[in-house]
PDB file of N, CA and C in Angstrom:
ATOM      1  N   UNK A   1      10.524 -20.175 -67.471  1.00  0.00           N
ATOM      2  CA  UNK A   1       9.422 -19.333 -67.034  1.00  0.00           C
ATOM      3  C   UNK A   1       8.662 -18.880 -68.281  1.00  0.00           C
ATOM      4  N   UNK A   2       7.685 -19.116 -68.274  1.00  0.00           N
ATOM      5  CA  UNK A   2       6.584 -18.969 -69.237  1.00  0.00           C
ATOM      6  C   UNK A   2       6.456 -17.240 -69.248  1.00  0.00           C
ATOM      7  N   UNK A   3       6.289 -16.550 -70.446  1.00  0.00           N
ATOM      8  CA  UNK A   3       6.044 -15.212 -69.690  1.00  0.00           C
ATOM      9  C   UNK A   3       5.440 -14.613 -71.381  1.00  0.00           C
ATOM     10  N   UNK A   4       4.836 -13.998 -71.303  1.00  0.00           N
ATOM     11  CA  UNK A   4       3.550 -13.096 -72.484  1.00  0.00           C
ATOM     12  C   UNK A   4       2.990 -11.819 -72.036  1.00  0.00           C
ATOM     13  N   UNK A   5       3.019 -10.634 -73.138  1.00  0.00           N
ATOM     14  CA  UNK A   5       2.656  -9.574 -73.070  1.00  0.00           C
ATOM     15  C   UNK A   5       1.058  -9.303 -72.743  1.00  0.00           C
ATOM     16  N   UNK A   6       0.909 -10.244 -73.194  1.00  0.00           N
ATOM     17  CA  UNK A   6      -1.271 -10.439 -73.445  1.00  0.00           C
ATOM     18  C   UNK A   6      -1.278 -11.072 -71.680  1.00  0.00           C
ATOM     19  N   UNK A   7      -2.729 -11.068 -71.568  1.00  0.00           N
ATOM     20  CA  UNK A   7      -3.019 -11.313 -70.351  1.00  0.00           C
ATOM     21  C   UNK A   7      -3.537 -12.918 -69.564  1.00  0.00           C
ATOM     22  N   UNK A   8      -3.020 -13.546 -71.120  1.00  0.00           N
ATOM     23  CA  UNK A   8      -3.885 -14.979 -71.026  1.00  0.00           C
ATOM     24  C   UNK A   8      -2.842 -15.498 -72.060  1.00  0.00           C
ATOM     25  N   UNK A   9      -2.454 -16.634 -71.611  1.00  0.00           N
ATOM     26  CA  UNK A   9      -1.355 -18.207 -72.128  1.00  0.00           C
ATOM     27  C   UNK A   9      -2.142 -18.738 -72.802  1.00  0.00           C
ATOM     28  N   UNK A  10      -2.271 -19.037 -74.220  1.00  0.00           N
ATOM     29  CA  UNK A  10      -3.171 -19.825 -74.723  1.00  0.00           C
ATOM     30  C   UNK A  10      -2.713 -20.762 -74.546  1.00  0.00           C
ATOM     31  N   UNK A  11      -3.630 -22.128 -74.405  1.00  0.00           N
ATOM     32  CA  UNK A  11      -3.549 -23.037 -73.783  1.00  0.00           C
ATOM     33  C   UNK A  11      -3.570 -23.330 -72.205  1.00  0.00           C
ATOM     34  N   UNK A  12      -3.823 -22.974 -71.474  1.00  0.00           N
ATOM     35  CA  UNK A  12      -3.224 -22.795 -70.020  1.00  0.00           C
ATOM     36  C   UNK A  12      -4.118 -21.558 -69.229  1.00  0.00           C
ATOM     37  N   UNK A  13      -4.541 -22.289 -68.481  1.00  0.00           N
ATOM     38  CA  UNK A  13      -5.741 -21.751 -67.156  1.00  0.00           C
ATOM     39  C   UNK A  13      -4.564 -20.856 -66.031  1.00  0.00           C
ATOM     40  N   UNK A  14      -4.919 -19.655 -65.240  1.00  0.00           N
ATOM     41  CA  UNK A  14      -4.238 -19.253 -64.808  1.00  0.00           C
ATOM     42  C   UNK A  14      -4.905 -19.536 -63.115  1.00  0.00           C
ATOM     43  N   UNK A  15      -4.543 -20.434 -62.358  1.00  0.00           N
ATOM     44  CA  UNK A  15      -5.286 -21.348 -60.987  1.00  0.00           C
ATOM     45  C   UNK A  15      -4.572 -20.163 -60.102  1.00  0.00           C
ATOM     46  N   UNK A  16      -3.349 -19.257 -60.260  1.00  0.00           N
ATOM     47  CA  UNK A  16      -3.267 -18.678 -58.746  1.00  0.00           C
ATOM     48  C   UNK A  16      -2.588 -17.502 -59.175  1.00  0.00           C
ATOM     49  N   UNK A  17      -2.787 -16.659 -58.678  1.00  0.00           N
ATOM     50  CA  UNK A  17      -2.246 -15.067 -59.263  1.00  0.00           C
ATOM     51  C   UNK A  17      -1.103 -14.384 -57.948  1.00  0.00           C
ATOM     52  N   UNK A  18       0.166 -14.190 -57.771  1.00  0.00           N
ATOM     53  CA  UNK A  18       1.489 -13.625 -57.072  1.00  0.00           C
ATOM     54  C   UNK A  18       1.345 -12.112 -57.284  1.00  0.00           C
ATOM     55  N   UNK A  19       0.606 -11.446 -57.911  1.00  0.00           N
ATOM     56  CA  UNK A  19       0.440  -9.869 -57.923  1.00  0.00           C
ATOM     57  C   UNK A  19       2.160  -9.588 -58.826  1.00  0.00           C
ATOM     58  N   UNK A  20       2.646  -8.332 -58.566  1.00  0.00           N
ATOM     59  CA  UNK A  20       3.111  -7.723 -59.720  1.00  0.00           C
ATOM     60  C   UNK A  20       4.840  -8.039 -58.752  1.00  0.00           C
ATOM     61  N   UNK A  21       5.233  -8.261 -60.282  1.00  0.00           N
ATOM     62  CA  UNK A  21       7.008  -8.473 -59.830  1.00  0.00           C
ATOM     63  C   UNK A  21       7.606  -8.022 -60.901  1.00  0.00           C
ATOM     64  N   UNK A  22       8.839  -7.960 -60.587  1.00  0.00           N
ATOM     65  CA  UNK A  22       9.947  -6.722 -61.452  1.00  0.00           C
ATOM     66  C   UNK A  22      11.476  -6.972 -60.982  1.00  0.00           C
ATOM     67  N   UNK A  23      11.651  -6.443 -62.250  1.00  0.00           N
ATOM     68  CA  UNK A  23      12.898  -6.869 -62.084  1.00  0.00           C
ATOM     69  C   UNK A  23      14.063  -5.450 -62.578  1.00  0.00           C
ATOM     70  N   UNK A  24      14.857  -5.359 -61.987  1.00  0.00           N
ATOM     71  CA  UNK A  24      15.375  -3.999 -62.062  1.00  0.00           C
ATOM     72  C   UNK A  24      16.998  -3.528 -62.556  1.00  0.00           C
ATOM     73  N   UNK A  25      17.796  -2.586 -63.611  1.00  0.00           N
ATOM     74  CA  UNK A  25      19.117  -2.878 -63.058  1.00  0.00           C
ATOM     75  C   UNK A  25      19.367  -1.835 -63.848  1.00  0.00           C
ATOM     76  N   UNK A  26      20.406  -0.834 -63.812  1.00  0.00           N
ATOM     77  CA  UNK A  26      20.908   0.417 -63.501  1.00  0.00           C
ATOM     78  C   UNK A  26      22.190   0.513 -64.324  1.00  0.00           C
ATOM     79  N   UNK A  27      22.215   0.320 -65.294  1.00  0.00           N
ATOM     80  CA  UNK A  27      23.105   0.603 -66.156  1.00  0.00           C
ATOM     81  C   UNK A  27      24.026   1.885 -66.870  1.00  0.00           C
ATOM     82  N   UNK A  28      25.435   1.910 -66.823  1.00  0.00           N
ATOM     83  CA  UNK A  28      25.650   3.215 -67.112  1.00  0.00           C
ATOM     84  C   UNK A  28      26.822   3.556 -68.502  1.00  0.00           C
ATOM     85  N   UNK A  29      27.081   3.960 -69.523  1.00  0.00           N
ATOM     86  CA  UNK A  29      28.203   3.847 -70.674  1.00  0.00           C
ATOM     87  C   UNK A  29      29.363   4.106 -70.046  1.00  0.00           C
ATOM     88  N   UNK A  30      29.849   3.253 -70.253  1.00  0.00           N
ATOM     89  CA  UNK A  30      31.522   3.822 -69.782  1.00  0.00           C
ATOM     90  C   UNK A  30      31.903   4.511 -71.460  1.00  0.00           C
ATOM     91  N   UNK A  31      33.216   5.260 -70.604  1.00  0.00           N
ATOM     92  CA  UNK A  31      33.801   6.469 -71.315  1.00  0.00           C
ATOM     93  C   UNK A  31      34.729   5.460 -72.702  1.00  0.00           C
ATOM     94  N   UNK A  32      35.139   4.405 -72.906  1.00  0.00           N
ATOM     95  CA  UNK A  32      35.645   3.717 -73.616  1.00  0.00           C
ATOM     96  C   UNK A  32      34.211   3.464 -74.284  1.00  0.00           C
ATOM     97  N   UNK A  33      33.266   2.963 -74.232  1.00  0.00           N
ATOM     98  CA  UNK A  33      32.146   2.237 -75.293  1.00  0.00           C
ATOM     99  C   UNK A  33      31.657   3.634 -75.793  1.00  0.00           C
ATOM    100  N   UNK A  34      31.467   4.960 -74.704  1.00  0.00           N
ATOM    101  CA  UNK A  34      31.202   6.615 -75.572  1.00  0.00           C
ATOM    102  C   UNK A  34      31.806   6.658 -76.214  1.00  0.00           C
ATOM    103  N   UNK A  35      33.427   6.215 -76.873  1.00  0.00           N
ATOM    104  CA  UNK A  35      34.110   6.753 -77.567  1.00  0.00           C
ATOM    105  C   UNK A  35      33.705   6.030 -78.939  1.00  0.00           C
ATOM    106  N   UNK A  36      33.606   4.470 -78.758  1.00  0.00           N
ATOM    107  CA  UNK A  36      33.251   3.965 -79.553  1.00  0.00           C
ATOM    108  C   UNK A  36      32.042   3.617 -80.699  1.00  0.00           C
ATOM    109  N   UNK A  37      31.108   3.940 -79.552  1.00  0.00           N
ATOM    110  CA  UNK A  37      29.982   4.202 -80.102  1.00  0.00           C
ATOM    111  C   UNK A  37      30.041   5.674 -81.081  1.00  0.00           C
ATOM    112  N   UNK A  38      30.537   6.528 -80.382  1.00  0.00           N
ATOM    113  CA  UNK A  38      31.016   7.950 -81.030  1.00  0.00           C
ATOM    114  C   UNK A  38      31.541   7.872 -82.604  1.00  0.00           C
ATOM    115  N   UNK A  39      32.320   6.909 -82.471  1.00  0.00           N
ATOM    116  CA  UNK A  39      32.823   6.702 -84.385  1.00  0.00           C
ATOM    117  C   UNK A  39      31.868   5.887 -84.939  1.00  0.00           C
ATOM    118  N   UNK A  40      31.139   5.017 -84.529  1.00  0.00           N
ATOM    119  CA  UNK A  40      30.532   4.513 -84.749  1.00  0.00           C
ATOM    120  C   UNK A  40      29.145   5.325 -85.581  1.00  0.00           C
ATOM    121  N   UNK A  41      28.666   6.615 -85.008  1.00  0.00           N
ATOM    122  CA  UNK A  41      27.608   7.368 -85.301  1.00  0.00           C
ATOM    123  C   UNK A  41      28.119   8.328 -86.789  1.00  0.00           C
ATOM    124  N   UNK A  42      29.879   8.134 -86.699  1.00  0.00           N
ATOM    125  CA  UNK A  42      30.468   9.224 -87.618  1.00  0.00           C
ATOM    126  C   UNK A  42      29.170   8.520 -89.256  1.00  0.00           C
ATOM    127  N   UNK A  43      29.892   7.010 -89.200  1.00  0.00           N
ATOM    128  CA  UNK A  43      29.505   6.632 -90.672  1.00  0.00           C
ATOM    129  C   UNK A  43      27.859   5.960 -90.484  1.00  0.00           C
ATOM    130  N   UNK A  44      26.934   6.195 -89.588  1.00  0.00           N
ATOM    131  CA  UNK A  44      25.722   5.546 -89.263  1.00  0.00           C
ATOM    132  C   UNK A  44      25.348   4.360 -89.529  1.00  0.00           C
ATOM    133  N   UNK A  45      24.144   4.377 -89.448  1.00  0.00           N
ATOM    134  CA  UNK A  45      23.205   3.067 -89.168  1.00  0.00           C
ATOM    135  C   UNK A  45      23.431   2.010 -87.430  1.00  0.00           C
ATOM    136  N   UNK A  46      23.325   0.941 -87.860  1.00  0.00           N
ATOM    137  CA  UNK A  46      23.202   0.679 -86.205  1.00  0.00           C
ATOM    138  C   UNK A  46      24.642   0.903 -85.194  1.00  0.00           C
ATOM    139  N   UNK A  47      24.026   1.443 -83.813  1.00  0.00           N
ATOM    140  CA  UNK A  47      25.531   1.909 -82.916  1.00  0.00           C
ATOM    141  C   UNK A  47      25.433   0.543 -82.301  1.00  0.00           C
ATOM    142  N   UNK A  48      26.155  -0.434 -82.689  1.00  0.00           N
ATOM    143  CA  UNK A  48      26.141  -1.491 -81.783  1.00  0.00           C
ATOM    144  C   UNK A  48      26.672  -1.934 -80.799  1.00  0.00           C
ATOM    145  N   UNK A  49      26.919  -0.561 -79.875  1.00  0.00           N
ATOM    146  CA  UNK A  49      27.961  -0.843 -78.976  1.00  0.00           C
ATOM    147  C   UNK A  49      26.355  -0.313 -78.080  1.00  0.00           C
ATOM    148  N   UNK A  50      26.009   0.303 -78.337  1.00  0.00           N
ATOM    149  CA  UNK A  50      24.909   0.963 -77.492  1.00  0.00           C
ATOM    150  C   UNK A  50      23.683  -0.297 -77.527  1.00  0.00           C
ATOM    151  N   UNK A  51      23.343  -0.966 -78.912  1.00  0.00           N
ATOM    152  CA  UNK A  51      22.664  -2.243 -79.296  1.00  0.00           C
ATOM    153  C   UNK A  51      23.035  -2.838 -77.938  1.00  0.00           C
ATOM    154  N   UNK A  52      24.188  -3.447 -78.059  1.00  0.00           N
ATOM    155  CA  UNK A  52      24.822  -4.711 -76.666  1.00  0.00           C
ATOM    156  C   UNK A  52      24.846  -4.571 -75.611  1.00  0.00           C
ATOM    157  N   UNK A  53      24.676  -2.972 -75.257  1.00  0.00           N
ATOM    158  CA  UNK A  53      24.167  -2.608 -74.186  1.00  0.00           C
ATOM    159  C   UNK A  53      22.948  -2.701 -73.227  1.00  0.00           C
ATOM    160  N   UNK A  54      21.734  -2.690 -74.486  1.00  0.00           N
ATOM    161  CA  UNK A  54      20.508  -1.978 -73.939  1.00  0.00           C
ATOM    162  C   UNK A  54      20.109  -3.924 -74.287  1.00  0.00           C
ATOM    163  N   UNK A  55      20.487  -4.784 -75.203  1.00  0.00           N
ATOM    164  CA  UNK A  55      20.269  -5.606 -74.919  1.00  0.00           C
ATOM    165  C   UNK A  55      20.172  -6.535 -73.353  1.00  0.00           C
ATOM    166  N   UNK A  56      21.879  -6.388 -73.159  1.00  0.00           N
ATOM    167  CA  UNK A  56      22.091  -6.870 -71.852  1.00  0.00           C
ATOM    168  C   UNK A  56      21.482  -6.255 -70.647  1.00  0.00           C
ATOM    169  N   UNK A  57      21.252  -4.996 -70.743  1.00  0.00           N
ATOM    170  CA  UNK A  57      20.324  -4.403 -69.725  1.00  0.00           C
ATOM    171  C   UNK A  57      18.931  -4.771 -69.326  1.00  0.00           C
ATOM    172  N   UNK A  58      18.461  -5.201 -70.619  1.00  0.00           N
ATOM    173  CA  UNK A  58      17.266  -5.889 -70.981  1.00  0.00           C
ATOM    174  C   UNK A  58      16.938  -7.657 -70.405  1.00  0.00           C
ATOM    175  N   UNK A  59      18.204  -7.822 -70.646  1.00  0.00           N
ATOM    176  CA  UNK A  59      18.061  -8.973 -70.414  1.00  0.00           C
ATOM    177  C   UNK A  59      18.294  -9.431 -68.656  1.00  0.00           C
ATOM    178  N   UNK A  60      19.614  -8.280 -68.428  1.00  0.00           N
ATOM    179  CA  UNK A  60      19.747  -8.955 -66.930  1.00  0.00           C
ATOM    180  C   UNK A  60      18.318  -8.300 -66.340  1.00  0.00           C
ATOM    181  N   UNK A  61      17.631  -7.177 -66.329  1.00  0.00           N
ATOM    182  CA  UNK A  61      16.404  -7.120 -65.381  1.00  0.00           C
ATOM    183  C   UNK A  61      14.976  -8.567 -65.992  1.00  0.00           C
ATOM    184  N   UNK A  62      15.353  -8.740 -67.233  1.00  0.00           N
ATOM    185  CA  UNK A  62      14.133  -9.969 -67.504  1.00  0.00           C
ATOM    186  C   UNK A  62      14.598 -10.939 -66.540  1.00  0.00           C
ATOM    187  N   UNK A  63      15.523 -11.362 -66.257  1.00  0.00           N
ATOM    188  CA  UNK A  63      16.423 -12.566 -65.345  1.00  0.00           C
ATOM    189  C   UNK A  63      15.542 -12.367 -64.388  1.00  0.00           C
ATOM    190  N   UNK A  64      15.933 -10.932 -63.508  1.00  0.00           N
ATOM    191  CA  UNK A  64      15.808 -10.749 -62.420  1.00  0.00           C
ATOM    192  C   UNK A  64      14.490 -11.109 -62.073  1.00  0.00           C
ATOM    193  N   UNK A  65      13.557 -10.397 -62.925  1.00  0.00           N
ATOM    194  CA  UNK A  65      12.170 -10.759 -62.862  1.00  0.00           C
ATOM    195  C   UNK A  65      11.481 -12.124 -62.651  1.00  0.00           C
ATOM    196  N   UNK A  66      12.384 -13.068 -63.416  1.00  0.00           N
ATOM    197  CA  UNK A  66      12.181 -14.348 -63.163  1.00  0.00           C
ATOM    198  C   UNK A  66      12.408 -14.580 -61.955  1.00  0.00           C
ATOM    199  N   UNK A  67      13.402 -14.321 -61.947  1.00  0.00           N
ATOM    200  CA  UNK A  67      14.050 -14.917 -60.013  1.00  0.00           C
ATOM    201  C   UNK A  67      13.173 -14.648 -59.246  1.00  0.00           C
ATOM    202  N   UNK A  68      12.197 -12.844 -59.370  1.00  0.00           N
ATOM    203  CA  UNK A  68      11.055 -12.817 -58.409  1.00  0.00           C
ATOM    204  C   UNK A  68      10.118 -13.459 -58.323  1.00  0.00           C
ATOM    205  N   UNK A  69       9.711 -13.913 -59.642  1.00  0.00           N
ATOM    206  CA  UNK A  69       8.445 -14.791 -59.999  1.00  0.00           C
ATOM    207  C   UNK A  69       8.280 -16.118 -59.353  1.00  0.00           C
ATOM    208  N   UNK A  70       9.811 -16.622 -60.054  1.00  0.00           N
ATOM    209  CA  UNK A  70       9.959 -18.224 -58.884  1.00  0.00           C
ATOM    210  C   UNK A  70      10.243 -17.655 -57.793  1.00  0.00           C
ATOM    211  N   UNK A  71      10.871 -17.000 -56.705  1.00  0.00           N
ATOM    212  CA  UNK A  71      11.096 -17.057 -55.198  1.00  0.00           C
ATOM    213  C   UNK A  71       9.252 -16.672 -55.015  1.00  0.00           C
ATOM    214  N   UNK A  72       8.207 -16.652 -55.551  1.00  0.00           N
ATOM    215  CA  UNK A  72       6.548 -16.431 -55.168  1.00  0.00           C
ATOM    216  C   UNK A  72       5.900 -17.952 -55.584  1.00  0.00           C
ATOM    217  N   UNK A  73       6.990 -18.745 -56.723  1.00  0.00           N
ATOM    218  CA  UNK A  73       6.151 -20.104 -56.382  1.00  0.00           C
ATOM    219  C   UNK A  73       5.588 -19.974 -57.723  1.00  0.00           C
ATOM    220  N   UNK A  74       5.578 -19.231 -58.750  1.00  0.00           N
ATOM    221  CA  UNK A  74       4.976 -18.156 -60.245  1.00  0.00           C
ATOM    222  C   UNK A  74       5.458 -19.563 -61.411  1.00  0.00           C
ATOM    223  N   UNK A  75       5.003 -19.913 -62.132  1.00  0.00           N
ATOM    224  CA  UNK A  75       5.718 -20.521 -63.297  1.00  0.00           C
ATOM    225  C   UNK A  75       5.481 -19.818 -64.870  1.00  0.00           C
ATOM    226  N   UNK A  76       4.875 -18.494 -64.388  1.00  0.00           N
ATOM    227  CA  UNK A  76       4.493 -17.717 -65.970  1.00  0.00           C
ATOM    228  C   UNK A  76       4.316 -16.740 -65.149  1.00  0.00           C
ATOM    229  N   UNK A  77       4.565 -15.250 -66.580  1.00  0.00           N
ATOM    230  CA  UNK A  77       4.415 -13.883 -66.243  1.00  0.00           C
ATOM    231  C   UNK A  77       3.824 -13.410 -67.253  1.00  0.00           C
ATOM    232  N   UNK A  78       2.397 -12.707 -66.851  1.00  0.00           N
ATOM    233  CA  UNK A  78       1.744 -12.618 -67.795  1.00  0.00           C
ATOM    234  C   UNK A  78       1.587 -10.397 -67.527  1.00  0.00           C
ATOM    235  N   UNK A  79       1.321 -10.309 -69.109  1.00  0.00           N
ATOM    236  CA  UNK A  79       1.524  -8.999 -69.068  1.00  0.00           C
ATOM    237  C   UNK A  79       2.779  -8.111 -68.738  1.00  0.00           C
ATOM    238  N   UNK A  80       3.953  -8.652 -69.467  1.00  0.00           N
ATOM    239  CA  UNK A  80       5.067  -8.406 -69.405  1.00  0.00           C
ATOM    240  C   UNK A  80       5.073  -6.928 -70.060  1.00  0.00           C
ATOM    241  N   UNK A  81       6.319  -6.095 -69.107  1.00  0.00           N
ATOM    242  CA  UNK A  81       6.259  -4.843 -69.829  1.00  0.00           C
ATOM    243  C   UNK A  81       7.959  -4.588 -69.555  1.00  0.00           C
ATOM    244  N   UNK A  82       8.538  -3.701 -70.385  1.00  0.00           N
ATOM    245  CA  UNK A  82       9.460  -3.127 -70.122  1.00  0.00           C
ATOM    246  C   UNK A  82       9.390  -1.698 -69.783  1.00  0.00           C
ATOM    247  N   UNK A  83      10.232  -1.080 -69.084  1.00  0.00           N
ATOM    248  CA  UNK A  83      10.497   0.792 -69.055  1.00  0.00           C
ATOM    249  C   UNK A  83      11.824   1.143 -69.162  1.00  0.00           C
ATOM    250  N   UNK A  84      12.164   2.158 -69.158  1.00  0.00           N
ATOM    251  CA  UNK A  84      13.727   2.568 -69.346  1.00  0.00           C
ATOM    252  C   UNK A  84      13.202   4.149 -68.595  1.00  0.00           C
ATOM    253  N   UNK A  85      14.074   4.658 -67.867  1.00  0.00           N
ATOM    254  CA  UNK A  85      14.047   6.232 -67.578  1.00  0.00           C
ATOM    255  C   UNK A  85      16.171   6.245 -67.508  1.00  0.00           C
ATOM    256  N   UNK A  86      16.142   7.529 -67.813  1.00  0.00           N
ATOM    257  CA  UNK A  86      17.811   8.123 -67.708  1.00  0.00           C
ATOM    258  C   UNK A  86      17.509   8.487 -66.125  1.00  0.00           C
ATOM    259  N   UNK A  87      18.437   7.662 -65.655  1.00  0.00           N
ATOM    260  CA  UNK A  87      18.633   8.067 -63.915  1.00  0.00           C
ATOM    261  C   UNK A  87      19.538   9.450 -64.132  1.00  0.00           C
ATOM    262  N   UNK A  88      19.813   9.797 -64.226  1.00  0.00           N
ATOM    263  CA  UNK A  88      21.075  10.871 -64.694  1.00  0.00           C
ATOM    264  C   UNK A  88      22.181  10.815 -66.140  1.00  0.00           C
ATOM    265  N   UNK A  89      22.758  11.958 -66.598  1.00  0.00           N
ATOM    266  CA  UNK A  89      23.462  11.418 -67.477  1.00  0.00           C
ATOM    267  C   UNK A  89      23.992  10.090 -68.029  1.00  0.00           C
ATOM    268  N   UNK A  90      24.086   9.213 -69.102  1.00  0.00           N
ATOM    269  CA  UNK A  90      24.855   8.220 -69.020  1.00  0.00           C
ATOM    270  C   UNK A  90      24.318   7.508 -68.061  1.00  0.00           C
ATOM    271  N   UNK A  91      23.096   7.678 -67.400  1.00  0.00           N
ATOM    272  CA  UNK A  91      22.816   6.369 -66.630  1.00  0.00           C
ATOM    273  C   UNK A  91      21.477   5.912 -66.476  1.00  0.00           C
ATOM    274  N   UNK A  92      21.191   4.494 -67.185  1.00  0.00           N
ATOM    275  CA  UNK A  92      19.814   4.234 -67.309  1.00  0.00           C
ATOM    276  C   UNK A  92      19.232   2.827 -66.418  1.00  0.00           C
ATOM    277  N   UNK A  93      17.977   3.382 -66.038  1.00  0.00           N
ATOM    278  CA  UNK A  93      17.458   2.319 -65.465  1.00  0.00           C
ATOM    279  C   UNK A  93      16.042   1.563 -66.340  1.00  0.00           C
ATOM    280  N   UNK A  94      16.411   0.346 -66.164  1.00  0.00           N
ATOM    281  CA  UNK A  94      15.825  -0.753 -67.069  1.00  0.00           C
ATOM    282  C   UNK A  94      14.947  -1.595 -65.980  1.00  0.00           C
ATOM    283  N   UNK A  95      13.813  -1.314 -66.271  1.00  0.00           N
ATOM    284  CA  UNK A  95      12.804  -2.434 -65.656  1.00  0.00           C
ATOM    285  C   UNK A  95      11.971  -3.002 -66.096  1.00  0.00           C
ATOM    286  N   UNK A  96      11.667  -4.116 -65.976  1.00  0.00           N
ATOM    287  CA  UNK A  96      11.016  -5.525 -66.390  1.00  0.00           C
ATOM    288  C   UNK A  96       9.800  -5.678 -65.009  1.00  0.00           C
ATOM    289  N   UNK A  97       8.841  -5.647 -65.554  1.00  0.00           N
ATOM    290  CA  UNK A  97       7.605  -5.980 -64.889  1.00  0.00           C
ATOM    291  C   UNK A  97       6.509  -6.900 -65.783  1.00  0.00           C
ATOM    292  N   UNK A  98       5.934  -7.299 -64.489  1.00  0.00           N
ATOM    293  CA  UNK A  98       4.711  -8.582 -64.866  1.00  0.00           C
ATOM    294  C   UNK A  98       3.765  -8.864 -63.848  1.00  0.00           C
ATOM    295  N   UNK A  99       2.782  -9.628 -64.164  1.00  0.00           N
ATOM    296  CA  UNK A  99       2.160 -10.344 -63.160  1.00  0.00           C
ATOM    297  C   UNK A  99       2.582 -11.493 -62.808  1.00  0.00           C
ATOM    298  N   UNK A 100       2.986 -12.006 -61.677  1.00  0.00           N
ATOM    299  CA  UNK A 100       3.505 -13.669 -61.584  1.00  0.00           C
ATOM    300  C   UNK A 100       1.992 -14.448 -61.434  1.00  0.00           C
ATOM    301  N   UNK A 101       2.239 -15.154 -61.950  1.00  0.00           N
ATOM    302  CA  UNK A 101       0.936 -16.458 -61.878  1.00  0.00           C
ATOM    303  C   UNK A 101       1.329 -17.849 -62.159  1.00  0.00           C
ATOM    304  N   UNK A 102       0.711 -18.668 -61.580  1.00  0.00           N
ATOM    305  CA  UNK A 102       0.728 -19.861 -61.099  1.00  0.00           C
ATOM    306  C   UNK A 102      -0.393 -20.641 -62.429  1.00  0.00           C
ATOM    307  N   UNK A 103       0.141 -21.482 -63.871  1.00  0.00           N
ATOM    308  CA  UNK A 103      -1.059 -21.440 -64.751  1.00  0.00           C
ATOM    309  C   UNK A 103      -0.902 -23.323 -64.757  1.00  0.00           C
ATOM    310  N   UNK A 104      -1.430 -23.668 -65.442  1.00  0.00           N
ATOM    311  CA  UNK A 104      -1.762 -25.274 -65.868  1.00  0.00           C
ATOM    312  C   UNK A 104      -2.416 -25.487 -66.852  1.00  0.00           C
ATOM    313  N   UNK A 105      -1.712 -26.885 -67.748  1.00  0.00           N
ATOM    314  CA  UNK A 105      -2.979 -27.035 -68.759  1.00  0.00           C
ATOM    315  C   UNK A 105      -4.041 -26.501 -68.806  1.00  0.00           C
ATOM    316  N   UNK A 106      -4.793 -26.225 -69.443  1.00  0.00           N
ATOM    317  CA  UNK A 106      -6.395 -26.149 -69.924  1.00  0.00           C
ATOM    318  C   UNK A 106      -6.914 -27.495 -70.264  1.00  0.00           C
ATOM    319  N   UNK A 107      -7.780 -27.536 -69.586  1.00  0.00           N
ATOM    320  CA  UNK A 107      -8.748 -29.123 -69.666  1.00  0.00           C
ATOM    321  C   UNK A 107      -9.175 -29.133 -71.584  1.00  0.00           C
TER     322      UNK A 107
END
């Protein structure tokens, strides 16, 4: 899946537009990676337990997003965005949004 922050694929005409899709997923620290991350902050620089986290969070809602894009027929997502809000303590929600569109060579 083709997918760009900008609003236009260089190279590539955008022939059919799927409106806005997203992709979503709800992530929360367990009390073992708090602890770890916790020593982790004693001697600083990167907490990479929190890193592998917000990665994978990142990544499973980009997935998801795809999956919406193709179940619309989409082969690119243009104007890709991420958000994050704390659903409650220790618990964050990660969403991946775009426009799905349908693009092709450029003549």
């Amino acid at each position: 899946m083709q997918n760009t922050t900008a609003f236009t694929l260089t190279g590539f005409r955008v022939v059919r537009e799927f409106g806005t899709v997203r992709g979503l997923v709800v992530r929360s620290r367990s009390i073992i990676g708090n602890i770890g991350a916790g020593l982790q902050t004693i001697f600083g620089g990167d907490i990479t337990l929190y890193t592998e986290l917000c990665e994978r969070a990142r990544q499973d809602a980009f997935e998801r997003l795809c999956q919406h894009a193709a179940a619309l027929g989409a082969n690119a997502i243009i104007g890709l965005r991420y958000d994050a809000t704390e659903v409650a303590a220790g618990v964050t929600e990660v969403l991946c949004y775009g426009t799905a569109v349908q693009v092709e060579p450029a003549s």
